[in-house]
N, C-alpha and C. Protein backbone atom coordinates (compact mmCIF):
# COMPACT_ATOMS: atom_id res chain seq x y z
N UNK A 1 0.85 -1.17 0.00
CA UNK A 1 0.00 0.00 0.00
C UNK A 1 0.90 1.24 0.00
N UNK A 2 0.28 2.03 -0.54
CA UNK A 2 1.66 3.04 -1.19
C UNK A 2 1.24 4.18 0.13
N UNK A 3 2.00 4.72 1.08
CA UNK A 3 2.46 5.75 2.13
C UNK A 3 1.01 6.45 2.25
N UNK A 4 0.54 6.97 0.73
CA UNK A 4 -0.23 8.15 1.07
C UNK A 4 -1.65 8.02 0.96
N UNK A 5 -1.76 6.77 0.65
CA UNK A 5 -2.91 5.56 0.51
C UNK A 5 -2.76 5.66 2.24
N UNK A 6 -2.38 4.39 2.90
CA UNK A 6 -2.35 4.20 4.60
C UNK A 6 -2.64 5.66 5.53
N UNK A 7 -1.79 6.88 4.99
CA UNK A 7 -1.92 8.19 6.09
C UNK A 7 -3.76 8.39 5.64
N UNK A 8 -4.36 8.12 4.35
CA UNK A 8 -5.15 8.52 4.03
C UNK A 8 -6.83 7.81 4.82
N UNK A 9 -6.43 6.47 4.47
CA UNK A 9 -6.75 5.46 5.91
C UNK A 9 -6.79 5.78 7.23
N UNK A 10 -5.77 5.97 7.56
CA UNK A 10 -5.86 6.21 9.39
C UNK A 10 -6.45 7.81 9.60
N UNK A 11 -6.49 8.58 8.70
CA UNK A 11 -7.29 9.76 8.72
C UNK A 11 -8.66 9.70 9.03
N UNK A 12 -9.07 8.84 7.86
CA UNK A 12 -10.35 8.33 8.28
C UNK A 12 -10.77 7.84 9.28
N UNK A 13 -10.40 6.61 9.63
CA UNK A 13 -10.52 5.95 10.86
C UNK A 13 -10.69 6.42 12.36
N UNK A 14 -9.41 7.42 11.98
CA UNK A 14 -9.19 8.45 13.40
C UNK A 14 -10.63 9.26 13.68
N UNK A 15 -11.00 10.57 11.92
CA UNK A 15 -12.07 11.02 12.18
C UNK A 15 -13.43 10.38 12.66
N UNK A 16 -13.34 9.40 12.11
CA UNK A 16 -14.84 8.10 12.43
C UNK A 16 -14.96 7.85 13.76
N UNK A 17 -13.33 7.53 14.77
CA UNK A 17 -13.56 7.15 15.84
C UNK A 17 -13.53 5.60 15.70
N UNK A 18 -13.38 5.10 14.22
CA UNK A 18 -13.06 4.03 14.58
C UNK A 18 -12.29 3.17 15.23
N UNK A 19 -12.36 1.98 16.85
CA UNK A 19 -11.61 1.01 17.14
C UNK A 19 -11.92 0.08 16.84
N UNK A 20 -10.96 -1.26 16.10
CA UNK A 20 -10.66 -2.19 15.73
C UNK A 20 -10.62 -2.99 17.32
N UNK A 21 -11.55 -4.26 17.11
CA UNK A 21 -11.36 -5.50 18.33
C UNK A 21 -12.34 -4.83 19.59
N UNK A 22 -12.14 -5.17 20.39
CA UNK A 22 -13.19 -4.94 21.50
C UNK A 22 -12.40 -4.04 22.50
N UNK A 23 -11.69 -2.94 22.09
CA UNK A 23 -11.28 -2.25 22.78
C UNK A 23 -10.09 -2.55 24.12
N UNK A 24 -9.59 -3.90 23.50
CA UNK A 24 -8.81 -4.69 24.47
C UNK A 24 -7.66 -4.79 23.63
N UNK A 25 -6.66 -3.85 23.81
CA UNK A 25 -5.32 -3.60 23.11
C UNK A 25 -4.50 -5.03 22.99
N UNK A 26 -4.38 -5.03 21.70
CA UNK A 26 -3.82 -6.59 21.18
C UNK A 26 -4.46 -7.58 20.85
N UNK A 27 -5.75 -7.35 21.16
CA UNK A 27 -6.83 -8.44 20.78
C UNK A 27 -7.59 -7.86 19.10
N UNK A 28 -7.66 -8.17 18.43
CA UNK A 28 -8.70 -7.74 17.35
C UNK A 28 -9.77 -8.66 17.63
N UNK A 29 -10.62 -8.26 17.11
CA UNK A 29 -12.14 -8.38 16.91
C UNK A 29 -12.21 -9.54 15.50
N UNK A 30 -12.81 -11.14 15.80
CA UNK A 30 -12.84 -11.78 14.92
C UNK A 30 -13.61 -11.22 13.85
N UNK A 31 -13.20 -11.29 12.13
CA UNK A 31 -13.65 -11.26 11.16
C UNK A 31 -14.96 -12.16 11.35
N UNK A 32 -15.99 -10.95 10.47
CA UNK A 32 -17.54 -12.20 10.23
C UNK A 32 -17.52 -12.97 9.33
N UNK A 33 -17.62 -14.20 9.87
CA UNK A 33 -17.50 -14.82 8.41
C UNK A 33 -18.57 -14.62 7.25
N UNK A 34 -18.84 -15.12 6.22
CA UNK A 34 -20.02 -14.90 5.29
C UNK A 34 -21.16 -15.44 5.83
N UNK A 35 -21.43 -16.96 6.23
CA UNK A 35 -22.86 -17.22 6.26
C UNK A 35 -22.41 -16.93 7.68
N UNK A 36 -21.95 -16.54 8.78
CA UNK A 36 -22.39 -15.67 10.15
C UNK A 36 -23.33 -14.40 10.10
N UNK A 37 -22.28 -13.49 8.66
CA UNK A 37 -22.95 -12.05 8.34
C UNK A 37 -24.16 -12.38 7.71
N UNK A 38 -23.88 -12.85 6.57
CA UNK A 38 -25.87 -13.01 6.14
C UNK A 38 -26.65 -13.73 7.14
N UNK A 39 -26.79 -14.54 8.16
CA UNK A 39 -27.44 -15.22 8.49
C UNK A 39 -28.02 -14.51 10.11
N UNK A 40 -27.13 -13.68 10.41
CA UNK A 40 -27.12 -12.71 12.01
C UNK A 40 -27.26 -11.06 11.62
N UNK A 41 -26.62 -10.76 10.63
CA UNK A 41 -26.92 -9.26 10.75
C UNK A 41 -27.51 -9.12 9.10
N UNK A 42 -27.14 -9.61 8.22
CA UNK A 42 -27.62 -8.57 6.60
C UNK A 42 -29.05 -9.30 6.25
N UNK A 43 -29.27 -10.96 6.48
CA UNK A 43 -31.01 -10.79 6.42
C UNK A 43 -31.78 -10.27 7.66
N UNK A 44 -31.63 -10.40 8.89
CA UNK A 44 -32.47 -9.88 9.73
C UNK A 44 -32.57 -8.51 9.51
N UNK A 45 -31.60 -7.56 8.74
CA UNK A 45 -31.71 -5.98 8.53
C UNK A 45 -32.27 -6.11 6.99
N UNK A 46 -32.61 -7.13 6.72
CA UNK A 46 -33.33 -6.98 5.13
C UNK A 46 -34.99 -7.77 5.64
N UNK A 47 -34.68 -8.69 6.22
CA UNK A 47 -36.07 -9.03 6.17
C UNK A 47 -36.68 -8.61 7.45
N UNK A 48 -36.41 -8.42 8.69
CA UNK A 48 -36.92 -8.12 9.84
C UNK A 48 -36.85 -9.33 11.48
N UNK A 49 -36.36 -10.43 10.34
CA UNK A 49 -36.33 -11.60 11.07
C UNK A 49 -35.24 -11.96 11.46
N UNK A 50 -34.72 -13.12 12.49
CA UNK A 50 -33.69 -13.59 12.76
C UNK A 50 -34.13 -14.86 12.48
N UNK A 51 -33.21 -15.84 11.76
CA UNK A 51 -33.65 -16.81 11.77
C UNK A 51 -33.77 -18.17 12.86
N UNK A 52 -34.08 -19.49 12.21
CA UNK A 52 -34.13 -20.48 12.90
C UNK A 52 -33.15 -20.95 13.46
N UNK A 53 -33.24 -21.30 14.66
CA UNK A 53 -31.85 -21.66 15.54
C UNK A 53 -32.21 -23.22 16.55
N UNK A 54 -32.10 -23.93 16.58
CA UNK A 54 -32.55 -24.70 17.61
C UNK A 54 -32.39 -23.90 18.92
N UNK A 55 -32.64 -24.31 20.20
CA UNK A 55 -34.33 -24.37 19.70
C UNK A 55 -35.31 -23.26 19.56
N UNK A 56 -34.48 -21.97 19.55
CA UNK A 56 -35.81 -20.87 18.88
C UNK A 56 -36.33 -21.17 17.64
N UNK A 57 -36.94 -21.11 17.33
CA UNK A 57 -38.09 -20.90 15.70
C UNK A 57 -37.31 -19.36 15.22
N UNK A 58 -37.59 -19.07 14.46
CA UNK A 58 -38.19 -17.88 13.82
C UNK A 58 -38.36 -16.82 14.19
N UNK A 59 -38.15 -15.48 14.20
CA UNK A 59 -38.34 -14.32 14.73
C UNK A 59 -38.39 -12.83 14.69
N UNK A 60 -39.10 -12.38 15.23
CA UNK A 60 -38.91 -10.78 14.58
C UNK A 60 -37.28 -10.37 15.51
N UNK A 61 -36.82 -9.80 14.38
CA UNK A 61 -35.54 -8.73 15.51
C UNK A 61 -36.16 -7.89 16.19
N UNK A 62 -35.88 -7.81 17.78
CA UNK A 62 -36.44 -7.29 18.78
C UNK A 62 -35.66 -6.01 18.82
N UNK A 63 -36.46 -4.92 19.00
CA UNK A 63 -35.53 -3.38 19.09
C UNK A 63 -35.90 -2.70 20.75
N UNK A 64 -34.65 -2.18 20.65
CA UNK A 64 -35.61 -1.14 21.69
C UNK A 64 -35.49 0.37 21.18
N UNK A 65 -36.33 1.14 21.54
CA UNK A 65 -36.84 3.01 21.01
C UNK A 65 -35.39 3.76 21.58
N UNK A 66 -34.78 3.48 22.39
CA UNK A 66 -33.66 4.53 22.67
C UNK A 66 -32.57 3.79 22.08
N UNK A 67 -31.46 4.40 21.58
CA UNK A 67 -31.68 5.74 20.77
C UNK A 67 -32.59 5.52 19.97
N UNK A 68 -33.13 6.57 19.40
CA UNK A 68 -34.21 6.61 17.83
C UNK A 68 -33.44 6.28 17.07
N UNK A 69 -33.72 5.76 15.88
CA UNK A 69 -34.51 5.10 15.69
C UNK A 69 -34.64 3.49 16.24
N UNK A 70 -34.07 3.07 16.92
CA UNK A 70 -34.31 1.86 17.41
C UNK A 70 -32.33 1.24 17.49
N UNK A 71 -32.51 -0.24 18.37
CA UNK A 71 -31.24 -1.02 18.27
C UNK A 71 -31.73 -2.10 19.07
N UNK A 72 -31.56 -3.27 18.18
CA UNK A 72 -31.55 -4.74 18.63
C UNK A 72 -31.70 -4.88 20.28
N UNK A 73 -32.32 -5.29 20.48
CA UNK A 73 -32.51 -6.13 22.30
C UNK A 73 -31.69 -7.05 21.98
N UNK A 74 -30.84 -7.44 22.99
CA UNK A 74 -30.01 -8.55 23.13
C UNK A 74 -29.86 -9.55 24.32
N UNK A 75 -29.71 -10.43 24.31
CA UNK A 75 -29.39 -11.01 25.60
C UNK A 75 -30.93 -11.91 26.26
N UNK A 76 -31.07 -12.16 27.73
CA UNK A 76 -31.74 -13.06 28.05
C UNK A 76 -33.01 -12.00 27.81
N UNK A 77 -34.13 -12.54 27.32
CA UNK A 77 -35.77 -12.57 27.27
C UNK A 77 -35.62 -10.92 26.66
N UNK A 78 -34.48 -10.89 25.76
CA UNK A 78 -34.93 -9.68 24.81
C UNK A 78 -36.24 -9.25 23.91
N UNK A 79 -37.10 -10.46 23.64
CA UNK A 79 -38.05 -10.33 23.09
C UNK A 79 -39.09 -9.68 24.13
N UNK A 80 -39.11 -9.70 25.42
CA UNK A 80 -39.71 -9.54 26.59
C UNK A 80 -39.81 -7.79 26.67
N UNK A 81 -38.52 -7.55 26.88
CA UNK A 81 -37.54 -6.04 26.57
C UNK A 81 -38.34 -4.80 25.27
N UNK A 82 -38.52 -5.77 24.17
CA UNK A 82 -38.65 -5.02 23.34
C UNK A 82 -39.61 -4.06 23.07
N UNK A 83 -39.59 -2.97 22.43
CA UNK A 83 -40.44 -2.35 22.23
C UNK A 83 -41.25 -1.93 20.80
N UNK A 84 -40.13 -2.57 20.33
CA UNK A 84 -40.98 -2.41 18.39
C UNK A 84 -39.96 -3.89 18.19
N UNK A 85 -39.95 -3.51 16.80
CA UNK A 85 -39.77 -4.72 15.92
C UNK A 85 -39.00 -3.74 14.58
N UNK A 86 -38.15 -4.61 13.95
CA UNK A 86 -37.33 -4.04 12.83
C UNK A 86 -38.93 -4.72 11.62
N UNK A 87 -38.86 -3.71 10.33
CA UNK A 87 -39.95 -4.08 9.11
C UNK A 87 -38.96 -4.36 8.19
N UNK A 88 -39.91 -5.78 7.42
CA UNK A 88 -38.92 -5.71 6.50
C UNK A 88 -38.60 -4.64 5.54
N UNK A 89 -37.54 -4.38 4.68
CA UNK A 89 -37.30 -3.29 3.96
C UNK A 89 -36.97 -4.58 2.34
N UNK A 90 -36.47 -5.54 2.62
CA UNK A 90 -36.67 -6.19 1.17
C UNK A 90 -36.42 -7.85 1.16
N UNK A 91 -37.72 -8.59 1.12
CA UNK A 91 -37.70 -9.67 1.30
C UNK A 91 -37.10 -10.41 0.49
N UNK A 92 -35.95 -11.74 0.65
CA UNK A 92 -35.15 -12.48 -0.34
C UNK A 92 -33.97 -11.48 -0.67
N UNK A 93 -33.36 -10.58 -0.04
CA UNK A 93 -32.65 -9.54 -0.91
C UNK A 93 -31.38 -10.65 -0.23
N UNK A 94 -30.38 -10.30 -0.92
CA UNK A 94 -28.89 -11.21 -0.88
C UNK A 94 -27.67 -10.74 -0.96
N UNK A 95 -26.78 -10.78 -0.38
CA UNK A 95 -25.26 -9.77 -0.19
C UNK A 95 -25.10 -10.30 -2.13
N UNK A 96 -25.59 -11.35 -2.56
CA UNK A 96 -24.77 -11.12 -4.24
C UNK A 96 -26.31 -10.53 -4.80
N UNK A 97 -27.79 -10.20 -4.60
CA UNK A 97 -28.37 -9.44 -5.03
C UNK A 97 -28.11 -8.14 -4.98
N UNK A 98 -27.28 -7.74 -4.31
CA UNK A 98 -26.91 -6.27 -4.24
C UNK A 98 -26.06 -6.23 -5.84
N UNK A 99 -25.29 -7.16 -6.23
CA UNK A 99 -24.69 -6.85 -7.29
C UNK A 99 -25.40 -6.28 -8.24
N UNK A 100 -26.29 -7.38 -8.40
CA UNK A 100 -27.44 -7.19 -9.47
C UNK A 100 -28.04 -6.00 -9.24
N UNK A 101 -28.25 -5.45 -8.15
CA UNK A 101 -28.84 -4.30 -8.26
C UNK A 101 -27.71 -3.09 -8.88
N UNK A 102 -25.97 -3.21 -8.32
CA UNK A 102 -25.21 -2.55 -8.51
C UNK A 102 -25.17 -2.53 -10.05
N UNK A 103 -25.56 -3.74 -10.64
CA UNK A 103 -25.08 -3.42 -12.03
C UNK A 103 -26.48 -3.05 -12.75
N UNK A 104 -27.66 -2.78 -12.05
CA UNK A 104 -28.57 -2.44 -12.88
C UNK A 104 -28.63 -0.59 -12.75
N UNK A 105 -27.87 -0.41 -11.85
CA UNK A 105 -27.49 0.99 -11.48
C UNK A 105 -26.97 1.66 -12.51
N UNK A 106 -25.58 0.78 -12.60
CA UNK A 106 -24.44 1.59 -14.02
C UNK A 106 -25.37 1.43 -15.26
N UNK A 107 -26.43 0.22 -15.60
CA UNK A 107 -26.77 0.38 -16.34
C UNK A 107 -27.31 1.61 -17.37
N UNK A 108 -28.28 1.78 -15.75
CA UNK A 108 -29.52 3.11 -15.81
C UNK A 108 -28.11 4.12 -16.07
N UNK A 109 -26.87 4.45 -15.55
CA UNK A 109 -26.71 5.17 -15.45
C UNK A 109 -25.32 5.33 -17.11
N UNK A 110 -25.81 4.55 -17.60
CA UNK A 110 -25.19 4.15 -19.15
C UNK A 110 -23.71 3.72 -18.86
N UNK A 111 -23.39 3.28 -17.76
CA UNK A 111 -21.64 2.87 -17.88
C UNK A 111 -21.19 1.75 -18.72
N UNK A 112 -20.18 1.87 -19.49
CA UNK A 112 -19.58 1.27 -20.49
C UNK A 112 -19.59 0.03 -20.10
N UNK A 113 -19.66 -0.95 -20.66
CA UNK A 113 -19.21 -2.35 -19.97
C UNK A 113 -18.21 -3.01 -19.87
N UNK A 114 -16.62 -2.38 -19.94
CA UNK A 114 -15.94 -2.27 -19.64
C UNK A 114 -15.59 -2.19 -17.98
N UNK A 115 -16.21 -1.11 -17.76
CA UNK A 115 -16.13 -0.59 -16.29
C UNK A 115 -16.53 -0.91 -15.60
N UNK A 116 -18.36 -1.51 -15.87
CA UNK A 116 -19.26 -2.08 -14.97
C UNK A 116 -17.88 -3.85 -14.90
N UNK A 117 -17.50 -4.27 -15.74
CA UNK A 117 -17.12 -5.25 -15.55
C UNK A 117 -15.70 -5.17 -14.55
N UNK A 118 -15.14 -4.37 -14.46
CA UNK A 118 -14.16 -4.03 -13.76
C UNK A 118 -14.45 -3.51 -12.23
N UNK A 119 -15.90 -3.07 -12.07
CA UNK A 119 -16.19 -2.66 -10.45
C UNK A 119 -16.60 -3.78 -10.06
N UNK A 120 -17.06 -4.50 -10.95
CA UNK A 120 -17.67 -6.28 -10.18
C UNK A 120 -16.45 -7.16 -10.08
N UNK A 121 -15.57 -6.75 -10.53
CA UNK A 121 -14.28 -7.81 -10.28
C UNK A 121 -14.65 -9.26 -11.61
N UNK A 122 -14.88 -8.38 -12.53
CA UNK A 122 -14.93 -9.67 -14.19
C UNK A 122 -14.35 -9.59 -14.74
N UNK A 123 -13.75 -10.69 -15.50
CA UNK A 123 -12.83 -10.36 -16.76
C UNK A 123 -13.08 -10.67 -17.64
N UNK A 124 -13.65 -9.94 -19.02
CA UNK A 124 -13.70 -10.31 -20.29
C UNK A 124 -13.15 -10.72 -20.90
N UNK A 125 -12.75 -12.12 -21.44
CA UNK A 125 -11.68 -12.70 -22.33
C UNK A 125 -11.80 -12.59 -23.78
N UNK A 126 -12.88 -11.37 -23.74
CA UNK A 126 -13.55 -11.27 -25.54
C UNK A 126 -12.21 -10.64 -26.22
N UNK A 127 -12.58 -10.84 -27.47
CA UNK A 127 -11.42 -9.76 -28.51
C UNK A 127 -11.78 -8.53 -28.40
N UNK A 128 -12.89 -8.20 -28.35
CA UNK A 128 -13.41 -6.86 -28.03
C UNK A 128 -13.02 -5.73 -26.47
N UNK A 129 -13.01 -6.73 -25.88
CA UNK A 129 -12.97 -6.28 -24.63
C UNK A 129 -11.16 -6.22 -24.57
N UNK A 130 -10.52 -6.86 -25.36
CA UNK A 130 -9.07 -6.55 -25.38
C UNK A 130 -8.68 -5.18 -25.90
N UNK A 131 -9.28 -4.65 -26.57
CA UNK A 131 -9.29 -3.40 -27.46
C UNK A 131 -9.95 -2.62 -26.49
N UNK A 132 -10.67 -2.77 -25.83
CA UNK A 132 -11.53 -1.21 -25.47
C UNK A 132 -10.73 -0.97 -23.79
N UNK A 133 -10.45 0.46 -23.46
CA UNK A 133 -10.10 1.10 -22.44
C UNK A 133 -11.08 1.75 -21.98
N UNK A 134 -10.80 1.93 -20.59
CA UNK A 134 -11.64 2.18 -19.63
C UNK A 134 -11.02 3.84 -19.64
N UNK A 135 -11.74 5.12 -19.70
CA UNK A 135 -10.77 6.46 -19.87
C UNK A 135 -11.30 6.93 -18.45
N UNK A 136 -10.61 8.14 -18.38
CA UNK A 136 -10.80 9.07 -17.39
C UNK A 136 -12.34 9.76 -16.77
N UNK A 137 -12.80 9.73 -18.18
CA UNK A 137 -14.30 10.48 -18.44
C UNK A 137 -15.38 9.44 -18.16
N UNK A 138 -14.48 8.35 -18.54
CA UNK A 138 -15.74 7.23 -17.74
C UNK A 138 -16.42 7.01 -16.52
N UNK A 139 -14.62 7.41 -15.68
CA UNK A 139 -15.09 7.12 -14.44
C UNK A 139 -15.53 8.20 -13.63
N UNK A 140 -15.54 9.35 -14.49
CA UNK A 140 -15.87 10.81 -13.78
C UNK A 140 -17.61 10.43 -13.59
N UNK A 141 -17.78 10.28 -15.45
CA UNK A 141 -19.52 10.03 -15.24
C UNK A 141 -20.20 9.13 -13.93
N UNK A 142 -19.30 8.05 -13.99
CA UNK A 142 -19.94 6.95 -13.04
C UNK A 142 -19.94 7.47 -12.26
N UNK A 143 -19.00 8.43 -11.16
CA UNK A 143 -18.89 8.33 -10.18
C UNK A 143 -20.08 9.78 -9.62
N UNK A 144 -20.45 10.60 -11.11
CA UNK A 144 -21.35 11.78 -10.71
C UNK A 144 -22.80 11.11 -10.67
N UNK A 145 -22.75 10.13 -11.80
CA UNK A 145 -24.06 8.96 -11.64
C UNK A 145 -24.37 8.82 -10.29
N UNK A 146 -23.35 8.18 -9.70
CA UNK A 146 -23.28 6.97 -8.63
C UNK A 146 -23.22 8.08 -7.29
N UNK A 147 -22.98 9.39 -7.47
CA UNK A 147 -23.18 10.85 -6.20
C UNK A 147 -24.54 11.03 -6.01
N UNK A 148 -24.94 11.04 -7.30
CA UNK A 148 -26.26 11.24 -7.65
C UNK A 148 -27.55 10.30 -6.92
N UNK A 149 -27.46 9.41 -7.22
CA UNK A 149 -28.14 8.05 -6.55
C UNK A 149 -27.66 8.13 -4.97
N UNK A 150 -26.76 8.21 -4.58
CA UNK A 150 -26.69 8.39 -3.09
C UNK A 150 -27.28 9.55 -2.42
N UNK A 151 -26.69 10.67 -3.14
CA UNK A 151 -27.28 11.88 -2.75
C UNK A 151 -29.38 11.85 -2.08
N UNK A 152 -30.12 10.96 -3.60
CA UNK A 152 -31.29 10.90 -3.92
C UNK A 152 -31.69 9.73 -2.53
N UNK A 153 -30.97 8.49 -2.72
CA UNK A 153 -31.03 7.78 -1.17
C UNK A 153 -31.02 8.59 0.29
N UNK A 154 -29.79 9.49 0.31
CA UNK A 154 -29.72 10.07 2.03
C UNK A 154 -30.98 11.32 1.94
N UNK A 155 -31.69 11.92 1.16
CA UNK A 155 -32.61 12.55 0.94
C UNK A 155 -33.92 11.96 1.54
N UNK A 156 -34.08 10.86 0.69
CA UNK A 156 -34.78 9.89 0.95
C UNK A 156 -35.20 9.20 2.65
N UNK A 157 -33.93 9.36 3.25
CA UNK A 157 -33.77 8.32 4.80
C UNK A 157 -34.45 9.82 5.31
N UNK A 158 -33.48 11.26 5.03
CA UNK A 158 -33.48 12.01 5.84
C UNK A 158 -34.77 12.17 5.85
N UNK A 159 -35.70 12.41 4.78
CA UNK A 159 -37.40 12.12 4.69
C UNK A 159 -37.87 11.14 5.88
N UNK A 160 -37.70 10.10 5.87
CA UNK A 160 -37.95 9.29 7.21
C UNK A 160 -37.63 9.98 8.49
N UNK A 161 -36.37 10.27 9.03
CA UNK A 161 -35.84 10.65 10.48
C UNK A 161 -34.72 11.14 10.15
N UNK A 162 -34.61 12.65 10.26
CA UNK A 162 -33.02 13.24 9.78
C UNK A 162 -31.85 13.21 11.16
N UNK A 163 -32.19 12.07 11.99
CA UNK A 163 -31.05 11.86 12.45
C UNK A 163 -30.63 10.30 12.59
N UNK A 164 -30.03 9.63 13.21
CA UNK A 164 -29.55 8.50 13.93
C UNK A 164 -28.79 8.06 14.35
N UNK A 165 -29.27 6.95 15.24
CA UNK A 165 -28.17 6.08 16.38
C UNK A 165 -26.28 5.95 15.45
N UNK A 166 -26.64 5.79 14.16
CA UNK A 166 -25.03 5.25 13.55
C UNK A 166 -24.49 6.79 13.20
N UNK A 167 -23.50 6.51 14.08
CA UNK A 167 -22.23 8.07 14.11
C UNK A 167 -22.31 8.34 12.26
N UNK A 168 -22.18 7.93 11.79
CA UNK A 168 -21.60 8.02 10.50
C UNK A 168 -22.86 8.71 9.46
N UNK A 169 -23.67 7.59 9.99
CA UNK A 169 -25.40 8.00 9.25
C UNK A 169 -25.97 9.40 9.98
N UNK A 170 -25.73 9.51 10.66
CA UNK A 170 -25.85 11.10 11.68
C UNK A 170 -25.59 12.02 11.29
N UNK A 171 -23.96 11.60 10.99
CA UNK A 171 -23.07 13.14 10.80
C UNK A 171 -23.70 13.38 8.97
N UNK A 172 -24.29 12.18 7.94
CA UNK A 172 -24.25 12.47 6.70
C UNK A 172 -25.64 13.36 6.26
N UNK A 173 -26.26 12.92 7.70
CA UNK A 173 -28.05 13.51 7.67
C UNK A 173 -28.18 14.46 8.08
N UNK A 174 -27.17 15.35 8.70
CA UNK A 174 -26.87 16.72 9.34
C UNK A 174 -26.40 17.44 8.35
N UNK A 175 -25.45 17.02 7.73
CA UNK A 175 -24.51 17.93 6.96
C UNK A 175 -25.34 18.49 5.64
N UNK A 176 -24.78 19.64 5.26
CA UNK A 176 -25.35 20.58 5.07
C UNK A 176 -25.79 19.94 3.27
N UNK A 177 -26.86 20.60 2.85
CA UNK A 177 -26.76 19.29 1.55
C UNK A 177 -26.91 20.58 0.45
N UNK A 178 -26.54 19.93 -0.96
CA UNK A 178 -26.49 20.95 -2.25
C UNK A 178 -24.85 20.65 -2.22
């Protein structure tokens, strides 16, 4: 990683407040694995549910109201605790359906297929695709596309509740917009 890449990193990190591991110097914080993350945090925040476990069944994710907008109950007879319930926001959705959605994005947003194939991590072994370059102007568009669509999303949340519990989602729903 080249010097000004890493200072550029820990800049971030620092401003975020991010700590790495459980705050126990020398210990890091185990990596999630894939079916841990889809199966504990990215469907229960897509569908509303936690799934089947012996011997629980099935379940709504239990929240509680402080902070607003809500955060998981945890622990013994959290369902007991709770005070709402997470809704689903998109039933069947999938950490590789997001692709599909990512690439129906560049679509809408006319990116070359070159590029779309290069942000998904593909490689075209066509003759065609040996010849064509990815330019400068490509990735300007995508990336005013792809401002654009986010911009229209945090608009969107801030429509719902212009603040929240995630530091990050807070500071983006505050800040000043245009």
């Amino acid at each position: 990683m080249k010097e000004e890449t890493r200072l550029r990193v820990e800049a971030a990190i620092a401003e975020l407040g991010y700590v790495r591991g459980r705050g126990v110097p020398g210990q890091h914080a185990a990596h999630w694995r894939r079916s841990g993350f889809a199966t504990w945090l990215f469907q229960p925040a897509a569908t509303g549910w936690y799934p089947k476990k012996a011997p629980q069944v099935a379940r709504p994710v239990p929240l509680l109201t402080d902070p607003w907008p809500g955060v998981p109950a945890r622990g013994r007879n959290a369902a007991s605790r709770a005070e709402m319930c997470w809704v689903p926001i998109a039933q069947g959705l999938t950490p590789h359906g997001l692709r599909h959605t990512n690439k129906k994005i560049m679509r809408d947003l006319r990116t070359p297929p070159k590029l779309m194939d290069e942000r998904l991590g593909h490689l075209d072994g066509s003759v065609q695709a040996r010849y064509d370059h990815i330019t400068p102007g490509m990735r300007r568009r995508l990336m005013e596309g792809l401002t654009e669509v986010w911009e229209a999303a945090l608009a969107t949340r801030r429509a719902m509740c212009p603040t929240s519990p995630v530091r990050v989602l807070d500071e983006l729903l505050r800040a000043p917009q245009g």
